[in-house]
N, C-alpha and C. Protein backbone atom coordinates (compact mmCIF):
# COMPACT_ATOMS: atom_id res chain seq x y z
N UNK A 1 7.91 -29.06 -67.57
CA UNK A 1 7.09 -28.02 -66.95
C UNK A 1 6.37 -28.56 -65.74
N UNK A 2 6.33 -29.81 -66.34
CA UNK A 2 5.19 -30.50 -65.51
C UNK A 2 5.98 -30.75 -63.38
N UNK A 3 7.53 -31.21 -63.80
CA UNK A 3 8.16 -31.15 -63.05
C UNK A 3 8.52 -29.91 -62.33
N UNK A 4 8.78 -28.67 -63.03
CA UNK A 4 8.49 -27.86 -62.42
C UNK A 4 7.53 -27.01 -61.64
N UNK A 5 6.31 -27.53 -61.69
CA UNK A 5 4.66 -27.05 -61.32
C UNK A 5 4.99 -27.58 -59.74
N UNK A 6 5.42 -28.88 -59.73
CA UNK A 6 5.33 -30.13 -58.82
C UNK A 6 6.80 -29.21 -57.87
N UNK A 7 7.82 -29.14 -58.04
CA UNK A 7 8.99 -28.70 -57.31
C UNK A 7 9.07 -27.30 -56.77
N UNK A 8 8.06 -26.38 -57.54
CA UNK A 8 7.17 -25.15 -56.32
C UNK A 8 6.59 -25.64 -55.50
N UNK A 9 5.51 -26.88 -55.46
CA UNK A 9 4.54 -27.20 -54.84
C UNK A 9 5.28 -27.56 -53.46
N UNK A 10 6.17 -28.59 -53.60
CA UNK A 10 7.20 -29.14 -52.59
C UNK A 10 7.54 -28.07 -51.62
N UNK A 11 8.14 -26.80 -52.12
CA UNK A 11 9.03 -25.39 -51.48
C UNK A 11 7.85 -24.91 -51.06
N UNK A 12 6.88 -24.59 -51.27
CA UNK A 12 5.72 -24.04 -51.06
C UNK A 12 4.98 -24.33 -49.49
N UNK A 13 4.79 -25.92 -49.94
CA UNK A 13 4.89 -27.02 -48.80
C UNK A 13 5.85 -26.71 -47.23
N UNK A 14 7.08 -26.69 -47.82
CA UNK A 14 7.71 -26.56 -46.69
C UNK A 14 7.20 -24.94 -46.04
N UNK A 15 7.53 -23.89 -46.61
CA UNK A 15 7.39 -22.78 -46.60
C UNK A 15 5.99 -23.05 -45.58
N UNK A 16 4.50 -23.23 -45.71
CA UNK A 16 4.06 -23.16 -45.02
C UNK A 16 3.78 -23.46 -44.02
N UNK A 17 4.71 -24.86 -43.58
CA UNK A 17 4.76 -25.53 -42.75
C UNK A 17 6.12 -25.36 -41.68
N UNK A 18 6.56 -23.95 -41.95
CA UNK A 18 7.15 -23.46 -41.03
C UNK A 18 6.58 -22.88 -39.98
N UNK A 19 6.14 -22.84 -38.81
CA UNK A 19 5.87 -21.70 -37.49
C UNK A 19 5.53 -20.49 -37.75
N UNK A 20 4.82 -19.85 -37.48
CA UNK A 20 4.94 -18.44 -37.59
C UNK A 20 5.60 -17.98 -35.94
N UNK A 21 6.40 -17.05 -36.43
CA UNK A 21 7.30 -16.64 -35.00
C UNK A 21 6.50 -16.19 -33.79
N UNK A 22 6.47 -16.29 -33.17
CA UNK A 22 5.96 -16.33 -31.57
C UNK A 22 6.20 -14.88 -30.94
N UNK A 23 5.52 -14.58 -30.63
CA UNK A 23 6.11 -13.23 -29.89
C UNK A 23 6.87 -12.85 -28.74
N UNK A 24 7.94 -12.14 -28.55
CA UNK A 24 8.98 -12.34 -27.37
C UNK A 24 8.91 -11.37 -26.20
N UNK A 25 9.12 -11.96 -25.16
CA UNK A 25 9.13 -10.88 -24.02
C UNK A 25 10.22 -10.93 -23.55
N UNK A 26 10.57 -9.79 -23.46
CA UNK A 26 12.24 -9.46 -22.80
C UNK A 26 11.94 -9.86 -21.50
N UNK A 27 13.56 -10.64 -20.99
CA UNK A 27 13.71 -11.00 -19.84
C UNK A 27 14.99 -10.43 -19.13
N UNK A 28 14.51 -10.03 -17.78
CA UNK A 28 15.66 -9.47 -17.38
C UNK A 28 16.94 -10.44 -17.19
N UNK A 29 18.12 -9.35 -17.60
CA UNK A 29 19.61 -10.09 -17.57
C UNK A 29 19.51 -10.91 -16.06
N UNK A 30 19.05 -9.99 -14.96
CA UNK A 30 19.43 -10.66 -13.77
C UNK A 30 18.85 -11.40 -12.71
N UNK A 31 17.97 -11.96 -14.14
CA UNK A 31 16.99 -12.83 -13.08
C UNK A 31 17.24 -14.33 -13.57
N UNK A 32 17.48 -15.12 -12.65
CA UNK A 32 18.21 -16.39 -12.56
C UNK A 32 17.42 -17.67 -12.95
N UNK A 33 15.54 -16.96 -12.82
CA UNK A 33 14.67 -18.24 -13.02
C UNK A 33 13.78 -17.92 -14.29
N UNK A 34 14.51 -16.60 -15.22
CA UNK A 34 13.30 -16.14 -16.14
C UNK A 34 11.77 -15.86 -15.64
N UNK A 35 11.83 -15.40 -14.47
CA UNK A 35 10.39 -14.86 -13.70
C UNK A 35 10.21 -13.56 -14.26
N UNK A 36 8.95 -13.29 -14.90
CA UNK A 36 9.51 -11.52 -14.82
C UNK A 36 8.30 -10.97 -13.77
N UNK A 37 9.20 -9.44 -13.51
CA UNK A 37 8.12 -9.40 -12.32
C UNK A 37 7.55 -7.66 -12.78
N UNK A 38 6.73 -7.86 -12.20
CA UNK A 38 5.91 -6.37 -12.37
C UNK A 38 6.63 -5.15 -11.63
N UNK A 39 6.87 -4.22 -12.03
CA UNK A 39 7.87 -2.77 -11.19
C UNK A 39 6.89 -1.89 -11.07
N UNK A 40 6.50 -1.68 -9.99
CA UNK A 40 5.76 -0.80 -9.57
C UNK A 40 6.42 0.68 -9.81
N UNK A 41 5.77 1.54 -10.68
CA UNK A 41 6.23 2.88 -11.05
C UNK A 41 5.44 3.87 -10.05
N UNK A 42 6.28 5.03 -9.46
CA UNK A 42 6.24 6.20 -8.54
C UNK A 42 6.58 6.85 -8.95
N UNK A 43 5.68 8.09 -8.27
CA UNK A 43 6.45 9.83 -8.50
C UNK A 43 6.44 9.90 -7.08
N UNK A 44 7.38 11.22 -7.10
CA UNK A 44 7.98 11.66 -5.63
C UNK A 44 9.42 11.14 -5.26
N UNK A 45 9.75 11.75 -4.42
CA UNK A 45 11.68 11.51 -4.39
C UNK A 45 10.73 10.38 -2.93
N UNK A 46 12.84 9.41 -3.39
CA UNK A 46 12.51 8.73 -2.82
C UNK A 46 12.79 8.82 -1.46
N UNK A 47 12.59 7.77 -0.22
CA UNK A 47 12.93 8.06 0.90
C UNK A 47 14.42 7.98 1.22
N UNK A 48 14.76 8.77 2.51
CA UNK A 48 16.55 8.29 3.02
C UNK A 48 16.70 7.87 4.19
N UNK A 49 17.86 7.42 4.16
CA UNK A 49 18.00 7.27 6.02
C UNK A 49 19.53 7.83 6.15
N UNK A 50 19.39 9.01 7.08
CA UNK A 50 20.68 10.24 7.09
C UNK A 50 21.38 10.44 8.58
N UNK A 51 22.44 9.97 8.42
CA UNK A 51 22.86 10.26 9.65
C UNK A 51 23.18 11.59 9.93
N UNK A 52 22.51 11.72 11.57
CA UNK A 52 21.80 12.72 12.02
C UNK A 52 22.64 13.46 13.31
N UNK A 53 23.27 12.86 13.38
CA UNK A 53 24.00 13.31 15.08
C UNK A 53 25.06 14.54 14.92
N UNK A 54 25.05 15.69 15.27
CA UNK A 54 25.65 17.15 14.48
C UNK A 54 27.02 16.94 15.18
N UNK A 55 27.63 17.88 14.28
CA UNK A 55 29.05 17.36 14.56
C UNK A 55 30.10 16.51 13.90
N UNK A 56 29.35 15.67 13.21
CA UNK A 56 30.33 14.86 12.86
C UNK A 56 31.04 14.64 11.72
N UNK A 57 31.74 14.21 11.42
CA UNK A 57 32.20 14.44 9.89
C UNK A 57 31.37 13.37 8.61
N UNK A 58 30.47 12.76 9.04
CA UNK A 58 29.30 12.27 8.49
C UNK A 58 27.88 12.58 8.62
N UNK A 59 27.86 13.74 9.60
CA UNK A 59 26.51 14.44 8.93
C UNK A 59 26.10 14.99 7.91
N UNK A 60 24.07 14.29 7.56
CA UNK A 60 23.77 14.54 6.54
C UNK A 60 24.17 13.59 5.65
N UNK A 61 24.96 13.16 5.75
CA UNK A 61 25.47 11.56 4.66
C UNK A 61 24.33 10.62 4.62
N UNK A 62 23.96 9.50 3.56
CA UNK A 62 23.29 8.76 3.22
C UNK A 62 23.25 7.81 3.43
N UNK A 63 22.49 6.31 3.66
CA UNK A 63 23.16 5.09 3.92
C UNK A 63 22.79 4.49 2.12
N UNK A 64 23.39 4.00 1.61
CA UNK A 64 24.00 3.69 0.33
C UNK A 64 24.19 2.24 0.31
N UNK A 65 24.20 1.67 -0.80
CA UNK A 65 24.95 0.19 -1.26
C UNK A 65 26.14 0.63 -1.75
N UNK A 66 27.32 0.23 -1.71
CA UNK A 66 28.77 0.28 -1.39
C UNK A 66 28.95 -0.57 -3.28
N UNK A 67 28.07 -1.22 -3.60
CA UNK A 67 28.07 -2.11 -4.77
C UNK A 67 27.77 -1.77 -6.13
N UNK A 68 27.70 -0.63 -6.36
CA UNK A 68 27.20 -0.38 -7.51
C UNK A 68 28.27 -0.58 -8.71
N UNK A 69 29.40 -0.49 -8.37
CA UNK A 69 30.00 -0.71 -9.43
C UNK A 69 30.20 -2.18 -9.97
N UNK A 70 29.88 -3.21 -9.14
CA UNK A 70 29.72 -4.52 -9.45
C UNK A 70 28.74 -4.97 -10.92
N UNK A 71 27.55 -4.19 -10.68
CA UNK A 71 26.67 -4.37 -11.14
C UNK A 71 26.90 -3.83 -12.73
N UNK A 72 27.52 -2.28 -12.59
CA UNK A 72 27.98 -1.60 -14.02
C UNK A 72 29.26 -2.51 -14.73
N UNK A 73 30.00 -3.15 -13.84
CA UNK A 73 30.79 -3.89 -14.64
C UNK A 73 30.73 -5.06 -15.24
N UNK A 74 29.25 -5.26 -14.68
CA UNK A 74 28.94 -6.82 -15.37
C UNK A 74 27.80 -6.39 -16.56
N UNK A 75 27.30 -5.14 -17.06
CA UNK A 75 26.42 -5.16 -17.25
C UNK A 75 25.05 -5.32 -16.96
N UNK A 76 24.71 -5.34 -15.85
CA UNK A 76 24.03 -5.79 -15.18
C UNK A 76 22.75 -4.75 -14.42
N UNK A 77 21.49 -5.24 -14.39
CA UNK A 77 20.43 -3.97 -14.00
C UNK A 77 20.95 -4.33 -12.48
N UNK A 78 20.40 -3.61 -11.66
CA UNK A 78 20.74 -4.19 -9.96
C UNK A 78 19.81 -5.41 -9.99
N UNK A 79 20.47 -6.26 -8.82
CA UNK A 79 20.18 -7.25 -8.31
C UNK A 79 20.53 -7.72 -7.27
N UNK A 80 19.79 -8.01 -6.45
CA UNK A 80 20.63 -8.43 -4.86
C UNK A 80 21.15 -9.76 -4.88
N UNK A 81 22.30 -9.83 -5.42
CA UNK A 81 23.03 -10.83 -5.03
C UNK A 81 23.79 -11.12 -3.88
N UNK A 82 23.12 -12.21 -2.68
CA UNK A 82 24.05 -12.47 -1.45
C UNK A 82 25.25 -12.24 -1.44
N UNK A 83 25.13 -10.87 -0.01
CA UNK A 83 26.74 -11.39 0.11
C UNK A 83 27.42 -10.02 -0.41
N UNK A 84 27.32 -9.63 -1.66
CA UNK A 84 27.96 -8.79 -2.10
C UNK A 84 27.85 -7.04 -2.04
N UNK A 85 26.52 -6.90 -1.34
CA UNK A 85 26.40 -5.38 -1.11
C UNK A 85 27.15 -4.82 0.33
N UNK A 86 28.38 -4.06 -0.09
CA UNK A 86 28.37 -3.26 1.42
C UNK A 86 27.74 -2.20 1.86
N UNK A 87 27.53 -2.06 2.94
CA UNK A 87 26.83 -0.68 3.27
C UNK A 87 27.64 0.11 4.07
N UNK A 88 27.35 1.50 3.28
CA UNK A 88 28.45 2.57 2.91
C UNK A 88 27.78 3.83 3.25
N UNK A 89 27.92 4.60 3.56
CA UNK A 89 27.59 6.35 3.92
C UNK A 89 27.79 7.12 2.30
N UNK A 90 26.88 8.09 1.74
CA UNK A 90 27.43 8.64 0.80
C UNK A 90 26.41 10.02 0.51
N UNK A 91 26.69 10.55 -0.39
CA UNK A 91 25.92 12.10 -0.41
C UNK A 91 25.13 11.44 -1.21
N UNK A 92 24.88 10.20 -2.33
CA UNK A 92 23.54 10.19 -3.37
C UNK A 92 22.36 9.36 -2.61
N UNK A 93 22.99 8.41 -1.44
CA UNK A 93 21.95 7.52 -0.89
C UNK A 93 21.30 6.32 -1.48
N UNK A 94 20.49 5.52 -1.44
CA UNK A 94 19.66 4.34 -2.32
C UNK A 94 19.31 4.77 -3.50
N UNK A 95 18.24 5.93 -3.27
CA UNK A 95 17.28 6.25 -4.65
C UNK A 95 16.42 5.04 -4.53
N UNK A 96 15.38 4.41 -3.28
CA UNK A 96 14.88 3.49 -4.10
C UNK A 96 13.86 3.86 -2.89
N UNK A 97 12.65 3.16 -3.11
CA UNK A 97 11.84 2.44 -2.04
C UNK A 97 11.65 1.93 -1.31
N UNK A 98 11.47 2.21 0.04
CA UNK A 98 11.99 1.10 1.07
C UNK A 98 10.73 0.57 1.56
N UNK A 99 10.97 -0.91 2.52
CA UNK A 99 9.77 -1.41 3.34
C UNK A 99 10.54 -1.83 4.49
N UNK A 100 9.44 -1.83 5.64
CA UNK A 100 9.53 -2.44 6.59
C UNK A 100 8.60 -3.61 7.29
N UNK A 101 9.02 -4.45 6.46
CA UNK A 101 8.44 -5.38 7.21
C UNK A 101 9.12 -6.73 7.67
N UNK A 102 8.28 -7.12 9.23
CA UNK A 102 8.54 -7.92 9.86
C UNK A 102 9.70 -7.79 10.79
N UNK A 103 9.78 -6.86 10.74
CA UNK A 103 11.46 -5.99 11.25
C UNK A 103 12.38 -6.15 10.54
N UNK A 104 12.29 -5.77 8.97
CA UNK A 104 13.32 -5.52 8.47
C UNK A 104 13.84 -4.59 7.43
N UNK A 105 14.56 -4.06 7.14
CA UNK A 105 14.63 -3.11 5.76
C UNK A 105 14.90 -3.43 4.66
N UNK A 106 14.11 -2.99 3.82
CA UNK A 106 14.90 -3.38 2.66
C UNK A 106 14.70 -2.39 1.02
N UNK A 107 15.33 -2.69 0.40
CA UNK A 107 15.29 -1.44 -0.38
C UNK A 107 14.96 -2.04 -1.83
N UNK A 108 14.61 -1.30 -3.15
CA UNK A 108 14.53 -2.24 -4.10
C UNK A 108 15.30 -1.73 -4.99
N UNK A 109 15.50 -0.82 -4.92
CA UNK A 109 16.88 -0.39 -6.27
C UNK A 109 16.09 -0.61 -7.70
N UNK A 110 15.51 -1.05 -7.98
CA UNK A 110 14.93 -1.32 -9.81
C UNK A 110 14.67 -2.82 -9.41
N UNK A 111 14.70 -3.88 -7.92
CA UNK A 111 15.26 -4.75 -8.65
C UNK A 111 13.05 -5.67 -8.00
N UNK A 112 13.48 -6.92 -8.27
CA UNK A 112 11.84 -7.41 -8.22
C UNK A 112 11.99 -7.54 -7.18
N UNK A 113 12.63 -7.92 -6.54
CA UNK A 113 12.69 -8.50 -4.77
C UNK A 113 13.23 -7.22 -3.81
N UNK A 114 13.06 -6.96 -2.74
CA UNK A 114 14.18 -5.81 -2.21
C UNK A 114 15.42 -6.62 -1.48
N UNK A 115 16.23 -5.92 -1.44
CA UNK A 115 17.46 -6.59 -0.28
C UNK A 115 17.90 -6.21 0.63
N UNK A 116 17.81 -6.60 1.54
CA UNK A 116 17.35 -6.25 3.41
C UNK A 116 19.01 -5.71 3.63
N UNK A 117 18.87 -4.87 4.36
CA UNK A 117 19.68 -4.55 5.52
C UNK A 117 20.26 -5.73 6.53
N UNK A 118 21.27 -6.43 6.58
CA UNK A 118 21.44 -7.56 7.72
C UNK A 118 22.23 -7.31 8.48
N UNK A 119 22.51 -7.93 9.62
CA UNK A 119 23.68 -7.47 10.60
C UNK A 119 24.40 -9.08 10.85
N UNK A 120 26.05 -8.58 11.21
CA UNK A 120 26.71 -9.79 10.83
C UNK A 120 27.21 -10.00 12.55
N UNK A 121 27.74 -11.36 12.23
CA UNK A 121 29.09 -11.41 13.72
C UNK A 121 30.06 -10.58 13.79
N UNK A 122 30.35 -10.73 15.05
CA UNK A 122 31.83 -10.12 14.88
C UNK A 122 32.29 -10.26 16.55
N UNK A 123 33.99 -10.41 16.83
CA UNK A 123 34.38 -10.11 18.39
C UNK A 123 34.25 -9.26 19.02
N UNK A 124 33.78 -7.84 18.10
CA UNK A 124 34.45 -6.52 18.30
C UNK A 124 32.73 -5.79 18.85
N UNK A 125 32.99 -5.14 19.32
CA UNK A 125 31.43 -4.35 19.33
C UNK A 125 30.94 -3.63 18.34
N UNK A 126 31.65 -3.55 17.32
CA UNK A 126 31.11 -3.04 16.35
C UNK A 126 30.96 -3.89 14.89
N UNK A 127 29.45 -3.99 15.00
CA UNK A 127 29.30 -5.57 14.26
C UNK A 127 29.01 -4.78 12.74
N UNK A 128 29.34 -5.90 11.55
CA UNK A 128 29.47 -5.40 10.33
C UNK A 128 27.48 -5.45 9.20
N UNK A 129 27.46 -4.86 8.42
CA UNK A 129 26.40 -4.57 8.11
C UNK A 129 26.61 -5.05 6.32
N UNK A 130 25.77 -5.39 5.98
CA UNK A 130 25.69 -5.87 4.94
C UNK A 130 24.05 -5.73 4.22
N UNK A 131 24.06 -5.54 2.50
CA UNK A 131 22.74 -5.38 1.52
C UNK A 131 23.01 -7.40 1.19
N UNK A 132 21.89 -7.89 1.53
CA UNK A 132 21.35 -8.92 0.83
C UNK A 132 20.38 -9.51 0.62
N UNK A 133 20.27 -10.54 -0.53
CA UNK A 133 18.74 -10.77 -0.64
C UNK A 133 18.08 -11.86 0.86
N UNK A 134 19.26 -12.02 1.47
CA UNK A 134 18.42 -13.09 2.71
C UNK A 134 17.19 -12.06 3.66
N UNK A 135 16.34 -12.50 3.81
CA UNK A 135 15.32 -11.63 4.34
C UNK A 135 15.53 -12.62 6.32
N UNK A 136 16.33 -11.20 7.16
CA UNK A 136 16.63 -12.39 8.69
C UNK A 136 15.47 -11.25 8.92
N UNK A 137 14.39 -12.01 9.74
CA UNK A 137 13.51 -10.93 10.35
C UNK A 137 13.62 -10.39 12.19
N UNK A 138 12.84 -9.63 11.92
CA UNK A 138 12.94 -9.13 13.35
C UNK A 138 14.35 -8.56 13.98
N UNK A 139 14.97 -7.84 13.39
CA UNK A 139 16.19 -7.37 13.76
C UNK A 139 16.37 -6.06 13.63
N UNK A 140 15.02 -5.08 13.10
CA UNK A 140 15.21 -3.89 13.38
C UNK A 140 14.00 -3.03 13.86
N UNK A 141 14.13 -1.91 14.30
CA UNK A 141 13.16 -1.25 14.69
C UNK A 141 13.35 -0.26 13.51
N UNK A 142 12.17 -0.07 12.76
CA UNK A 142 12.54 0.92 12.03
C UNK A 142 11.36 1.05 10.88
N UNK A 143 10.84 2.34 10.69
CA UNK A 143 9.50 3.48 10.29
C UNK A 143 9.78 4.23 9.59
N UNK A 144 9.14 4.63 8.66
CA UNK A 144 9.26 6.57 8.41
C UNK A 144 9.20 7.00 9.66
N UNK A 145 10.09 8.44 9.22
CA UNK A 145 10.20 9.35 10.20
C UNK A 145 10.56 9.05 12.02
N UNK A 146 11.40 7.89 11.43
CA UNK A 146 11.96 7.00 12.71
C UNK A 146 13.18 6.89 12.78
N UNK A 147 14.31 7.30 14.35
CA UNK A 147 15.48 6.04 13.97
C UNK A 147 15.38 4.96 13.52
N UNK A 148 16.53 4.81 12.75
CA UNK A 148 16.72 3.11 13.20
C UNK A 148 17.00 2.52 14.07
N UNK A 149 17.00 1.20 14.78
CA UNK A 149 17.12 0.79 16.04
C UNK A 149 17.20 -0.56 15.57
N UNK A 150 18.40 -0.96 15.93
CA UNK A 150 18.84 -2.69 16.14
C UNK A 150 17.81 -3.31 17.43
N UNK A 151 17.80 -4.12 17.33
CA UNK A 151 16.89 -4.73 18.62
C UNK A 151 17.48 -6.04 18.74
N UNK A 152 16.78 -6.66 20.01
CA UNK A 152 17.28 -8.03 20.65
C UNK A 152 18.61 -8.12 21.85
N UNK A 153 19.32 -8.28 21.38
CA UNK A 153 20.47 -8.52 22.52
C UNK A 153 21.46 -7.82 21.76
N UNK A 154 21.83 -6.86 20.49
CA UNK A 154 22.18 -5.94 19.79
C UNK A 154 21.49 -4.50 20.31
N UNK A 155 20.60 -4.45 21.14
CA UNK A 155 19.92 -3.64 20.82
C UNK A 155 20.81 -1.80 21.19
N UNK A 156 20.50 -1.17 19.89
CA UNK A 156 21.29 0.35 19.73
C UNK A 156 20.91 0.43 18.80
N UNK A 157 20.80 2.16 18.80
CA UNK A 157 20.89 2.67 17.86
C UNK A 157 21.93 3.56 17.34
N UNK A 158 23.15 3.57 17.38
CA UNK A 158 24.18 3.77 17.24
C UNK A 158 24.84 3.31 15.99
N UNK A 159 25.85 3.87 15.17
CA UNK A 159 26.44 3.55 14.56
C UNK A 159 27.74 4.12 14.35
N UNK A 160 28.42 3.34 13.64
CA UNK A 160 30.17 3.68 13.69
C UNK A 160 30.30 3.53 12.11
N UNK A 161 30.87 5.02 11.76
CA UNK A 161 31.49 5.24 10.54
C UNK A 161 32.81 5.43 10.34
N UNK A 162 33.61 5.20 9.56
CA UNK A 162 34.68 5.10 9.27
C UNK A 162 35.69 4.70 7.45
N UNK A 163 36.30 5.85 7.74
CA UNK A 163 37.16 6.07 5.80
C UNK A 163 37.53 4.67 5.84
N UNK A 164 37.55 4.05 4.94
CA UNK A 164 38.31 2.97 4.74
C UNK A 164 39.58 3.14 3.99
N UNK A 165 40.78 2.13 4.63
CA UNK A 165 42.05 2.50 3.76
C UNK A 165 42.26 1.36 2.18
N UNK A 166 42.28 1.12 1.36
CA UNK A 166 42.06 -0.03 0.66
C UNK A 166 43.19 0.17 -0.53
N UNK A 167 43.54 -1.14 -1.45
CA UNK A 167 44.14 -1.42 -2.03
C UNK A 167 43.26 -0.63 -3.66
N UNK A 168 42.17 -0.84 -2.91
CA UNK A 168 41.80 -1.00 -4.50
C UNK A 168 40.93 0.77 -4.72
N UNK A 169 41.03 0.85 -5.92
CA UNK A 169 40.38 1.98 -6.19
C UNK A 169 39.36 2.62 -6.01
N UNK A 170 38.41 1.12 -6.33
CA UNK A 170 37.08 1.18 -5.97
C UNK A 170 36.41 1.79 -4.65
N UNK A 171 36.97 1.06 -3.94
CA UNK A 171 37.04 1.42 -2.54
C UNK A 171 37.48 2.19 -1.55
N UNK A 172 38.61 2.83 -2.27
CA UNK A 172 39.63 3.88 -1.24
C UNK A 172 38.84 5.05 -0.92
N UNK A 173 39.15 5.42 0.51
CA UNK A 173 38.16 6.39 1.27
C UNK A 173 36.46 6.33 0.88
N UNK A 174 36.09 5.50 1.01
CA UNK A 174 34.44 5.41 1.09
C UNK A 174 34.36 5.18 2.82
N UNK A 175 33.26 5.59 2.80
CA UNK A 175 32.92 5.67 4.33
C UNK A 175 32.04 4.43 4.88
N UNK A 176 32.66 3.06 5.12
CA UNK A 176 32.00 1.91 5.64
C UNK A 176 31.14 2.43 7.04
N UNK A 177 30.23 1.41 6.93
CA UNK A 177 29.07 1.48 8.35
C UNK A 177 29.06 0.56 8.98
N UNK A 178 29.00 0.26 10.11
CA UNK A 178 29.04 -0.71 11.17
C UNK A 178 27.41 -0.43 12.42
N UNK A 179 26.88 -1.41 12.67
CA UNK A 179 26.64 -0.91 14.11
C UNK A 179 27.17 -0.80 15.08
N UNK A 180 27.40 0.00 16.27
CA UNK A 180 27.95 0.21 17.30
C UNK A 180 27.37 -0.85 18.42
N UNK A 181 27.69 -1.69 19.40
CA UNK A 181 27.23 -2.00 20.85
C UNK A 181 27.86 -1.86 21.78
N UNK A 182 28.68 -1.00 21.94
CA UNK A 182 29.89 -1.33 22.77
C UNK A 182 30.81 0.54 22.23
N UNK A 183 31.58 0.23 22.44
CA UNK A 183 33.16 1.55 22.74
C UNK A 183 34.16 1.12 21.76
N UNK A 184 34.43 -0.14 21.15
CA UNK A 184 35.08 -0.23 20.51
C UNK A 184 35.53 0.13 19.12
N UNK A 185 36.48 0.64 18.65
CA UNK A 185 36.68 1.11 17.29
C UNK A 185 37.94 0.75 16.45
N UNK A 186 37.50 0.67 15.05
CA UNK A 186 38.40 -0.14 14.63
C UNK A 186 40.13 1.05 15.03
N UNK A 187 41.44 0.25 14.40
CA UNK A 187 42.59 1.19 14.61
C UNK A 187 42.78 2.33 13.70
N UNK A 188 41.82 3.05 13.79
CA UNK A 188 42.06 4.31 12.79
C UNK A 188 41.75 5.60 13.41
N UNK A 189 41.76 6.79 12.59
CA UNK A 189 41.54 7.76 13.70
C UNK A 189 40.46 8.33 13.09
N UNK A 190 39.66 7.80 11.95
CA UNK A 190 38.73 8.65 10.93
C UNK A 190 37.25 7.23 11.10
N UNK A 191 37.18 7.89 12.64
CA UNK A 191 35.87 7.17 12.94
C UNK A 191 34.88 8.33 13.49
N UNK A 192 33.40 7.76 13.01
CA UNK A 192 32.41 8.67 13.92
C UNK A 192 31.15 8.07 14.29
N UNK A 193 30.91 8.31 15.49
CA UNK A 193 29.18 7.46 15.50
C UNK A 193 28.12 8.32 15.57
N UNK A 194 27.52 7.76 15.30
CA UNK A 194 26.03 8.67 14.45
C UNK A 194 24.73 7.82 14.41
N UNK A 195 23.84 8.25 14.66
CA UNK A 195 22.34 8.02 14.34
C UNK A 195 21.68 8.04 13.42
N UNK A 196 20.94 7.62 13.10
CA UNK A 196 20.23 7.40 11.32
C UNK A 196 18.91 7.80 11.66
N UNK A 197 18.55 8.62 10.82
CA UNK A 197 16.80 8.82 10.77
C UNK A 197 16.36 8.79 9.40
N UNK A 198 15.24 7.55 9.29
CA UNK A 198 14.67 7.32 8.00
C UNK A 198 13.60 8.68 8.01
N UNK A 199 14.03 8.93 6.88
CA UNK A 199 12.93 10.46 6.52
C UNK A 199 11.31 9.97 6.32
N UNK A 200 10.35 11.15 6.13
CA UNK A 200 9.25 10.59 5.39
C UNK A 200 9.00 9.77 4.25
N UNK A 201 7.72 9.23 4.09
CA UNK A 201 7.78 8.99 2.54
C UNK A 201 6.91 9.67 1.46
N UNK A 202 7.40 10.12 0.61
CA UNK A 202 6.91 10.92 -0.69
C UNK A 202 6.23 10.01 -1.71
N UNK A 203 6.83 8.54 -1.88
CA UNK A 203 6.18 8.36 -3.15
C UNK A 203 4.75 7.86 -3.18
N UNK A 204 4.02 8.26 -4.40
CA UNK A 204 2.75 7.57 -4.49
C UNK A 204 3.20 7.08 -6.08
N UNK A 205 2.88 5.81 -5.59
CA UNK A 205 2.39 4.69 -6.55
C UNK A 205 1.90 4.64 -8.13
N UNK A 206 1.82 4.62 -9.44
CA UNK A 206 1.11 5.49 -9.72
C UNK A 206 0.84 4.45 -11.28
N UNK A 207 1.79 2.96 -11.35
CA UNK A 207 1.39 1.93 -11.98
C UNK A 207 2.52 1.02 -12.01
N UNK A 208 2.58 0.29 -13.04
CA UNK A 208 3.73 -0.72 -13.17
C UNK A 208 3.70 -0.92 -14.48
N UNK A 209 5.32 -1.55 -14.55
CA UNK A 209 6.17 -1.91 -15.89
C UNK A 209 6.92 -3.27 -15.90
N UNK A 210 7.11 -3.81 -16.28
CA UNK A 210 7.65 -5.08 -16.67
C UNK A 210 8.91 -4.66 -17.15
């Protein structure tokens, strides 16, 4: 008996000298350093930027991330990963919040950081446009209730739209964006240039979520 009094005591022992469990905070899938960041919650629709120039077979269209399906196929909340957002014309637009600062755009999609609007090289005058998290400053002119406007030795506000022909599904006939500086267009015949005007802004602020 006596041995048995003693061989609870032991289990007992251990038993309390286990941890009590810790409490957990969810971390987002797509954050690379386990930072979590605060999401500022809004009411009000969000802002757009719509190309504006009548006539064209992209008026009224949206400027969009070209990437969303990246993100649904990985499981994944958005995240600006370099590199991989194209920017695309479409009837749903961002849906997100935008800022301008330092001359630049950028949008946040859900995500903690926003991912700027960038402009790339190219031979052609019509240079290619890209969503990433690199923040290049000073490269746009651009407000509520403003064109947009490239600036520097780019400087236009012009842009060149165009169907794309593609292999892949994903992609076939979406309407890629370029900036315009120049006359040049790619070899297709389903091009249009157009002007962008960022609308007002609606949202107010109204707390945050993790």
């Amino acid at each position: 008996m006596l041995g048995l009094v003693s061989l609870v005591s032991v289990f007992a022992g251990i038993i309390q000298a286990v941890p009590a469990p810790q409490a957990t905070t969810s971390i987002p899938v797509f954050d690379p350093v386990h930072t979590i960041c605060l999401t500022p919650v809004f009411t009000g629709t969000p802002p757009t930027i719509e190309a504006i120039t009548p006539g064209t077979t992209v008026t009224g269209l949206l400027l969009a991330d070209g990437k969303p399906e990246l993100h649904a196929a990985m499981n994944m909340q958005p995240y600006p990963i370099p590199g991989d957002g194209a920017v695309i014309l479409n009837k749903s637009g961002l849906g997100s919040r935008l800022v301008f600062e330092n001359g630049t755009i950028g949008a946040y999609e859900g995500h903690c950081t926003p991912h700027y609007l960038n402009i790339g090289s190219s031979a052609y005058s019509y240079k290619p446009l890209t969503w990433s998290g690199d923040q290049n400053v000073d490269i746009w002119d651009a407000d509520f209730k403003k064109l947009e406007v490239a600036k520097a030795s780019m400087a236009s506000s012009t842009f060149l739209a165009y169907k794309t022909i593609s292999k892949s599904a994903a992609t076939e006939g979406r309407i890629a964006l370029y900036l315009q500086t120049g006359s040049e267009v790619p070899r297709t015949s389903l091009c249009a240039e157009t002007q962008l005007k960022i609308s007002r802004n609606t949202l107010v602020e109204v707390g945050t979520t993790s």
